[in-house]
N, C-alpha and C. Protein backbone atom coordinates (compact mmCIF):
# COMPACT_ATOMS: atom_id res chain seq x y z
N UNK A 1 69.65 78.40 90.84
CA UNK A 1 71.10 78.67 90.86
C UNK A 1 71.36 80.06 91.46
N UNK A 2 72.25 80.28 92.65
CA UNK A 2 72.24 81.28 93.02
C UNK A 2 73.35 82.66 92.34
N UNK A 3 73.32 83.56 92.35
CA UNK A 3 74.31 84.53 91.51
C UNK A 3 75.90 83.76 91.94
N UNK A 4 76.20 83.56 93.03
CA UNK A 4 77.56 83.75 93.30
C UNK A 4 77.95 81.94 92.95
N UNK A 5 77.33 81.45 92.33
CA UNK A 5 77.88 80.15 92.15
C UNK A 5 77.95 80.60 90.47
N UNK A 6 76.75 81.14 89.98
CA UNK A 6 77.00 81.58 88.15
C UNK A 6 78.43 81.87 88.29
N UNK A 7 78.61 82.80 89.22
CA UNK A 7 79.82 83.81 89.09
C UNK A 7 81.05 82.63 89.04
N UNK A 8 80.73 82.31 90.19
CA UNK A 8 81.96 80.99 89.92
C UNK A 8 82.54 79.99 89.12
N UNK A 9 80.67 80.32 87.94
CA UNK A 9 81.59 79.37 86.95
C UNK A 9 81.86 80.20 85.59
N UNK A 10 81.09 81.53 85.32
CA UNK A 10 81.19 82.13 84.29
C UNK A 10 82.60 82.79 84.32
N UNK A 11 83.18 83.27 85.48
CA UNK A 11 85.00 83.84 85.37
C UNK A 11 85.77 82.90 84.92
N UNK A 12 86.13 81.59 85.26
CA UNK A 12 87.07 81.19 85.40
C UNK A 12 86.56 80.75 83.23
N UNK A 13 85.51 80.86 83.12
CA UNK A 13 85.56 80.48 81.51
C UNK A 13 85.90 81.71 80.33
N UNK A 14 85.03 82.99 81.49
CA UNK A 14 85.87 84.20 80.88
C UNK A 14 87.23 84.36 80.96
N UNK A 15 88.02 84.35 82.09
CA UNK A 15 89.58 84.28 81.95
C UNK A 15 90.00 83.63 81.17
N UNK A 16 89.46 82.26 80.90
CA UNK A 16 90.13 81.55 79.60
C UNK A 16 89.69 81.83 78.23
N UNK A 17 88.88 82.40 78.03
CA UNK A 17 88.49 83.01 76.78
C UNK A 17 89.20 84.16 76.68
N UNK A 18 89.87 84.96 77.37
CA UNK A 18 90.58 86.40 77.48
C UNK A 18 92.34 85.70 77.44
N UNK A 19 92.70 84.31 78.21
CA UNK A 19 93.68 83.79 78.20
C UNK A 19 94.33 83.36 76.85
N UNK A 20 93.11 82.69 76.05
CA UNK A 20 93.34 81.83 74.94
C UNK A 20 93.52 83.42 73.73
N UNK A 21 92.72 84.15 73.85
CA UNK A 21 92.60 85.28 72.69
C UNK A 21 93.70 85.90 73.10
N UNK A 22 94.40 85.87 73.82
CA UNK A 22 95.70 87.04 74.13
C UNK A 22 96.70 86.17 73.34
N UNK A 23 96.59 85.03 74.06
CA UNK A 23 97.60 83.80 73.18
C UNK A 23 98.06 83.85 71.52
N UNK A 24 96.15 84.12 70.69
CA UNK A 24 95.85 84.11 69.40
C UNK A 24 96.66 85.20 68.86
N UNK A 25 96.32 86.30 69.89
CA UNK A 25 96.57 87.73 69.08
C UNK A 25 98.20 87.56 69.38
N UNK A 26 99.16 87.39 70.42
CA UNK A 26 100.37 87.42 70.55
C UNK A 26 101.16 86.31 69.32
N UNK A 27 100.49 84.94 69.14
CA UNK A 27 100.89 84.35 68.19
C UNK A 27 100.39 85.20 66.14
N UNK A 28 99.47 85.36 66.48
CA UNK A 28 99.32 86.25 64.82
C UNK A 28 100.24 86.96 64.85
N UNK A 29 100.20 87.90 66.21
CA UNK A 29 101.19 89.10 65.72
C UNK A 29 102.50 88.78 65.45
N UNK A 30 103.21 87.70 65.79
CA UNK A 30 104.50 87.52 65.70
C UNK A 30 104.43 86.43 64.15
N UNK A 31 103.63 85.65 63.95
CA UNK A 31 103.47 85.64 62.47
C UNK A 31 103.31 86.67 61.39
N UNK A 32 102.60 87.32 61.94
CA UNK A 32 102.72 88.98 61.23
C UNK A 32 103.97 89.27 60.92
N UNK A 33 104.49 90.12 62.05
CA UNK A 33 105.98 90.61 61.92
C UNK A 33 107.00 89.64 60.96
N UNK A 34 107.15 87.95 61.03
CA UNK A 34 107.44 87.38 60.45
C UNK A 34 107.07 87.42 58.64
N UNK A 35 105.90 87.37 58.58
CA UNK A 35 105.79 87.32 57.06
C UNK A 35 106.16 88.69 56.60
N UNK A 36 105.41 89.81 57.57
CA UNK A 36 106.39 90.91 57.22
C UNK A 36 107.91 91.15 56.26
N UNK A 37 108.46 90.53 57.25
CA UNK A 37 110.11 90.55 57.55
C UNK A 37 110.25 89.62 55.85
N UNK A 38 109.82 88.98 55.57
CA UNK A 38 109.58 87.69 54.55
C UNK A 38 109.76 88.23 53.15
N UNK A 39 108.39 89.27 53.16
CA UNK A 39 107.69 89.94 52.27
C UNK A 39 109.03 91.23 51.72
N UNK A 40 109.77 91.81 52.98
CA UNK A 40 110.56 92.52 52.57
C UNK A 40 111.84 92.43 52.01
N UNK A 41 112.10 91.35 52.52
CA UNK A 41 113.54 90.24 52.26
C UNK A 41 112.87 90.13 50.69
N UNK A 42 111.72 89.75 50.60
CA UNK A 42 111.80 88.97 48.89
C UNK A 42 111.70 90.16 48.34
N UNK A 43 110.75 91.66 48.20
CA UNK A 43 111.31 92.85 47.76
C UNK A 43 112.42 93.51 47.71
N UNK A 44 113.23 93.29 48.60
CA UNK A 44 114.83 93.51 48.30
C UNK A 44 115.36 92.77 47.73
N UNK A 45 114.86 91.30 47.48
CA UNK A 45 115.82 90.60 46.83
C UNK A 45 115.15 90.76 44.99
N UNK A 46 113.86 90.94 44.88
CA UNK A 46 113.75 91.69 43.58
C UNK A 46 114.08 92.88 43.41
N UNK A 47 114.30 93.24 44.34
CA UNK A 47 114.99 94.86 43.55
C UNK A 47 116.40 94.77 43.43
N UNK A 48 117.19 93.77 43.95
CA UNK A 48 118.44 93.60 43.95
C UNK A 48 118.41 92.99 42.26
N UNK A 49 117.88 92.17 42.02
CA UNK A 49 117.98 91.32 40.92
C UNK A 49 117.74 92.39 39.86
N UNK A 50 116.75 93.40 39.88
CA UNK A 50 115.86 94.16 38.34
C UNK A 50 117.65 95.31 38.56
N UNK A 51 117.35 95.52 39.65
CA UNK A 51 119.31 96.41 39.44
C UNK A 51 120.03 95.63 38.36
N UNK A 52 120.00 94.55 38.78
CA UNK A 52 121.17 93.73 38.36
C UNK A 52 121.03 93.53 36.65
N UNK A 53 120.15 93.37 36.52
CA UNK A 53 119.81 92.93 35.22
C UNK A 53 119.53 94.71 34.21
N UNK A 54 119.43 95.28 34.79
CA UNK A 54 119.58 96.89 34.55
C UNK A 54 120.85 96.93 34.36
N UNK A 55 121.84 97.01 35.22
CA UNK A 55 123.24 97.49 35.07
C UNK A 55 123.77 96.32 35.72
N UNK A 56 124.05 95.60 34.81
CA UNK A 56 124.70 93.96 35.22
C UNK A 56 126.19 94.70 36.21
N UNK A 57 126.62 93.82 37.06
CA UNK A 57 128.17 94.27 37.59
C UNK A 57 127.97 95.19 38.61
C-alpha cells in the first residue's frame, strides 16, 4: 500500500471523526446550557416558595 493512497483513506475518516465530535460537543453543550437554565428556574422557584412560606403574602 503506498503512503498517498493510506492518506486517502485515513483523512477523509479523520475529518469525520473531528466532524462527528464537534457535532457531540456542540450538542452537549447546548444540553448543558439547557439543564443549566432548568436547574436555575427550579432554584428560583424554591426560593420563591421557602420566601413564601417564611412570610406568606
Amino acid at each position: 500500500m503506498s503512503s498517498s493512497l493510506r492518506q486517502g483513506i485515513t483523512l477523509p475518516w479523520r475529518s469525520q471523526l473531528y466532524f462527528i465530535a464537534m457535532i457531540t460537543k456542540h450538542l452537549l453543550a447546548n444540553g448543558e446550557i439547557r439543564y443549566l437554565q432548568q436547574r436555575t428556574l427550579t432554584k428560583q422557584k424554591n426560593l420563591h416558595t421557602l420566601s413564601f412560606y417564611i412570610c406568606p403574602g
